[in-house]
Protein backbone atom coordinates (compact mmCIF):
# COMPACT_ATOMS: atom_id res chain seq x y z
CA UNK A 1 15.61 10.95 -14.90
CA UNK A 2 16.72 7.96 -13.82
CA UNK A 3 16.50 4.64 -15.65
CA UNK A 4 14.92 1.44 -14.41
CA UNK A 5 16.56 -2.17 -16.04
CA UNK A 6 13.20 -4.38 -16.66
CA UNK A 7 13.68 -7.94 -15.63
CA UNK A 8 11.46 -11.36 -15.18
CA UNK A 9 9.20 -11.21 -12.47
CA UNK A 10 11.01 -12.67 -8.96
CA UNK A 11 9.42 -14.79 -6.64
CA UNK A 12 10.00 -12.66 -4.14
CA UNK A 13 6.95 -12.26 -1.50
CA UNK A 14 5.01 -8.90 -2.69
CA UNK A 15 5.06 -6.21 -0.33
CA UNK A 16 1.35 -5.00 0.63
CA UNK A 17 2.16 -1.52 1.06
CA UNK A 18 -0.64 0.61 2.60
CA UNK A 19 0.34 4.70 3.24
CA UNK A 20 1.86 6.79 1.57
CA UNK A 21 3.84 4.39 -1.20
CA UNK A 22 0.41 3.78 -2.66
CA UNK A 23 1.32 6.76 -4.52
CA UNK A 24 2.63 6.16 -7.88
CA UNK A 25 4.95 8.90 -7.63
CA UNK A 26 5.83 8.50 -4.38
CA UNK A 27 6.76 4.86 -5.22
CA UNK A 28 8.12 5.69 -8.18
CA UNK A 29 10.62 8.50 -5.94
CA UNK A 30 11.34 5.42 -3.76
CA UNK A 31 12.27 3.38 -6.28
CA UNK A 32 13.78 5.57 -8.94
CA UNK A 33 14.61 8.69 -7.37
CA UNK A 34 12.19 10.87 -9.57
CA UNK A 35 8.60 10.97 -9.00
CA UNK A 36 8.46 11.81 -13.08
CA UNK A 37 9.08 8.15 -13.16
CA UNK A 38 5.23 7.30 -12.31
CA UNK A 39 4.53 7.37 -15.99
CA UNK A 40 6.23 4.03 -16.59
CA UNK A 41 6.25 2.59 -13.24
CA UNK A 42 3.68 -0.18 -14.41
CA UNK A 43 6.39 -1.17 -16.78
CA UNK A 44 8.72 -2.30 -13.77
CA UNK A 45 5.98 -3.57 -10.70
CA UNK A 46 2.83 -4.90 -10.45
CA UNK A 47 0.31 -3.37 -8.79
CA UNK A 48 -2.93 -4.96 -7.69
CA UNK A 49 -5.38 -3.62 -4.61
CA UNK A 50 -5.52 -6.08 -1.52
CA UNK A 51 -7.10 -6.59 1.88
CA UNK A 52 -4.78 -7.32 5.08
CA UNK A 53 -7.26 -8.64 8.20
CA UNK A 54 -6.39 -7.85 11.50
CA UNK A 55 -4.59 -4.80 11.47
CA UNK A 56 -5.53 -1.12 11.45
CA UNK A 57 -3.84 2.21 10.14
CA UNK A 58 -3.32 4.80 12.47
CA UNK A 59 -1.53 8.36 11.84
CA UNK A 60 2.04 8.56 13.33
CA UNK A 61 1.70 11.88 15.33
CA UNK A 62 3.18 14.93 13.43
CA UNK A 63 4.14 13.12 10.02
CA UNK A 64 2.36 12.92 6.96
CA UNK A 65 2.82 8.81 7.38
CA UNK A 66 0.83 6.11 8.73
CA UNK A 67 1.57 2.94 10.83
CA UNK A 68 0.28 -0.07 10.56
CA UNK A 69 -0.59 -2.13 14.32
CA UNK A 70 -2.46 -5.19 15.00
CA UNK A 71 -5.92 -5.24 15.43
CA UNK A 72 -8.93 -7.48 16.19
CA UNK A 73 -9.21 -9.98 13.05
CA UNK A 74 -12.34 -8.05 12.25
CA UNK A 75 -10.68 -5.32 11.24
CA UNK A 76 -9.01 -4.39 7.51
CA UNK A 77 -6.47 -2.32 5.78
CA UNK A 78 -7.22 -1.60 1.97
CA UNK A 79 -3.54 -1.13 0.24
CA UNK A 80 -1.53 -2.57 -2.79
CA UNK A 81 0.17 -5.10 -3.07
CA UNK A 82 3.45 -4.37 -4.99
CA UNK A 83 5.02 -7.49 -7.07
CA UNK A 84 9.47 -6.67 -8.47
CA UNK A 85 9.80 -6.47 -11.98
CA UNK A 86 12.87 -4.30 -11.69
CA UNK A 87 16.83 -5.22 -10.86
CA UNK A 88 16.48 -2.99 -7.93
CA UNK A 89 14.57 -4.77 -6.00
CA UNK A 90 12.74 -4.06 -2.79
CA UNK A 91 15.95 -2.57 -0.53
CA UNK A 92 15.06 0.52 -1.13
CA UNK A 93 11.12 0.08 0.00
CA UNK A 94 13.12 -1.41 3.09
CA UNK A 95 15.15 1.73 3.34
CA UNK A 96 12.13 4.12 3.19
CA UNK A 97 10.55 2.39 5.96
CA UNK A 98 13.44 3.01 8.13
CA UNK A 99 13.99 2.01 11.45
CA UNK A 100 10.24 2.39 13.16
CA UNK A 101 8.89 -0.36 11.07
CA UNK A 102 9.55 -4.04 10.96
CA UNK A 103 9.24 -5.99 8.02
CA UNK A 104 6.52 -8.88 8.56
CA UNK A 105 4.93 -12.06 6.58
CA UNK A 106 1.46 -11.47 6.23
CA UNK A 107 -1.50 -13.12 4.31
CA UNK A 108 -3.57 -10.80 2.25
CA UNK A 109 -6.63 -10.93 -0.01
CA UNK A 110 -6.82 -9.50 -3.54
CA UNK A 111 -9.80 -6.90 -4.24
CA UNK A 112 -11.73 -5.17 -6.67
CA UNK A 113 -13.91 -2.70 -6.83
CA UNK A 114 -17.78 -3.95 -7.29
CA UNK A 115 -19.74 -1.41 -9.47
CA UNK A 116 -23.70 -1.18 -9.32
CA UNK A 117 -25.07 -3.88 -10.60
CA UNK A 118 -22.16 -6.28 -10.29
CA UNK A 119 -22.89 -9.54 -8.56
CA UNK A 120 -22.94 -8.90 -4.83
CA UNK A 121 -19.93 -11.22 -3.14
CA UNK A 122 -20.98 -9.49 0.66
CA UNK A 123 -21.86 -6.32 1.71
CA UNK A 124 -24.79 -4.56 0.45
CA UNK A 125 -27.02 -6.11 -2.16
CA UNK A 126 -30.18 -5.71 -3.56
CA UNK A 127 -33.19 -7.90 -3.76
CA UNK A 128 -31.91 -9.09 -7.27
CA UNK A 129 -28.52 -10.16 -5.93
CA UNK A 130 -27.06 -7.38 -7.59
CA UNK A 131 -24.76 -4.94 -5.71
CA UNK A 132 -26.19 -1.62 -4.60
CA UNK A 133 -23.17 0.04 -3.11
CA UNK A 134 -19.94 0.26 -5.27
CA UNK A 135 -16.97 -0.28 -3.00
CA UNK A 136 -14.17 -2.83 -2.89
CA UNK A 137 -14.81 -6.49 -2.64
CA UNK A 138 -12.49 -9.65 -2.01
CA UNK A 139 -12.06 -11.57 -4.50
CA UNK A 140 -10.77 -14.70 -3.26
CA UNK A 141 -11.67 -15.46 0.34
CA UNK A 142 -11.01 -18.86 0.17
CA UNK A 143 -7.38 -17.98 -0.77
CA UNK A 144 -4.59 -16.14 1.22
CA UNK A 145 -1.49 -14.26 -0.63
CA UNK A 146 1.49 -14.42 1.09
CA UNK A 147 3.25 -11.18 1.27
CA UNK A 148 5.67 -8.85 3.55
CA UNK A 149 4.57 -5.12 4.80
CA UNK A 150 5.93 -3.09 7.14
CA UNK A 151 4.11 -3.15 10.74
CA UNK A 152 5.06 -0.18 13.30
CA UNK A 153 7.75 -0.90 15.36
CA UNK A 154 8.24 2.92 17.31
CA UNK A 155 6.47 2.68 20.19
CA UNK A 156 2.59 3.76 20.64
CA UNK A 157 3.12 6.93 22.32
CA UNK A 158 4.18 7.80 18.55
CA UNK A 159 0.95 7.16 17.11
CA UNK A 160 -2.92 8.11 17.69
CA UNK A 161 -4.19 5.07 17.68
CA UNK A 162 -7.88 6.57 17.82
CA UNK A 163 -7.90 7.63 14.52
CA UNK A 164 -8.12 6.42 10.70
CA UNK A 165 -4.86 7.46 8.71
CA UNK A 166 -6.66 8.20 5.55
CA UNK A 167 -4.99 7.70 1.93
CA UNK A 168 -7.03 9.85 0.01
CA UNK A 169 -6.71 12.93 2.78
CA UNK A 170 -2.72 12.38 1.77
CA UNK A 171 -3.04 12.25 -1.90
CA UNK A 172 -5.52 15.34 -2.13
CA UNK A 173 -3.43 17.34 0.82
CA UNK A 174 -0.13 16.53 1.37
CA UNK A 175 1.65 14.07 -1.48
CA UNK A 176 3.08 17.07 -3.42
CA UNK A 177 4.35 18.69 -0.20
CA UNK A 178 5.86 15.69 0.67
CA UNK A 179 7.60 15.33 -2.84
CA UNK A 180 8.84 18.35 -2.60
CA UNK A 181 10.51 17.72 0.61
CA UNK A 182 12.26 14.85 -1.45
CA UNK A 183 13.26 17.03 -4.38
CA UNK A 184 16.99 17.13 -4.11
CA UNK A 185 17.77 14.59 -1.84
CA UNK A 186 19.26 11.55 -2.77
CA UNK A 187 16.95 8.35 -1.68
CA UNK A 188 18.74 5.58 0.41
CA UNK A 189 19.75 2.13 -1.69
């Protein structure tokens, strides 16, 4: 297993990250080379959920991964941003991503997730002001984080840009066959 070296918090942009390192093993192989490594993983980054506007997530064709491409400023990807606690840094997120993506400053929005009852900040609410449907909910909109994420850079004959790359879908079907494609090989960085 290998070991990470805590250290203060950098200030570093976070990277909003919004497929398939959402996983906290997955990030955890990416950063650590061991996917065991989830466990403490909140000991080394920050995690916190976040909104990016006007993009959308689309599957690449015949890969388990997503891509991220501008959309209308209407729409929204839900993802995480990640904030460095660790001497290692965010090379090897930049490895990962490889050559189809291009890093990018972007301006997201922390959320959280409403519960029934909650105060109502949009969306659905009852006649109370009270929220009626539990989903997630921005928390500042008056206030814009300024992080980097990776935006496709492959070309769009790669992707099917009519569909919704779906996070859960990749957790429930496909992370651990995706990990163990990983097992054994040594991670970039």
């Amino acid at each position: 297993m290998s070991t990470l070296q805590p250290m203060p918090h950098s200030k570093a942009s976070p990277i909003f990250v919004y497929g398939t390192m959402m996983s906290p093993m997955m990030l955890s192989w990416i950063l650590t080379g061991d996917a065991a490594n989830h466990l403490r993983l909140y000991d080394y980054v920050q995690l916190l959920p976040a909104r990016l506007y006007g993009y959308k997530r689309v599957p690449v064709k015949g890969s388990e991964y997503p891509a991220l491409i501008p959309a209308p400023s209407t729409s929204a990807v839900d993802g995480l941003l990640v904030s460095r606690q660790t001497s290692n840094g965010f090379g090897r997120l930049d490895d990962f991503a490889a050559d189809n993506y291009r890093r990018t400053s972007v301006q997201c929005h922390y959320i959280k997730r409403a519960t029934e009852g909650e105060e109502a900040q949009g969306g659905k609410e009852g006649k109370d002001g009270k929220a009626v449907e539990v989903g997630w909910e921005v928390v500042a909109r008056d206030r814009a984080v300024d992080a980097d994420t990776y935006v496709w850079d492959g070309g769009c004959e790669k992707l099917d840009v009519d569909k919704d790359w779906s996070f859960e879908e990749f957790e429930k079907e496909k992370l651990i066959h995706c990990l163990d494609l990983f097992k054994g090989k040594k991670r970039m960085g």
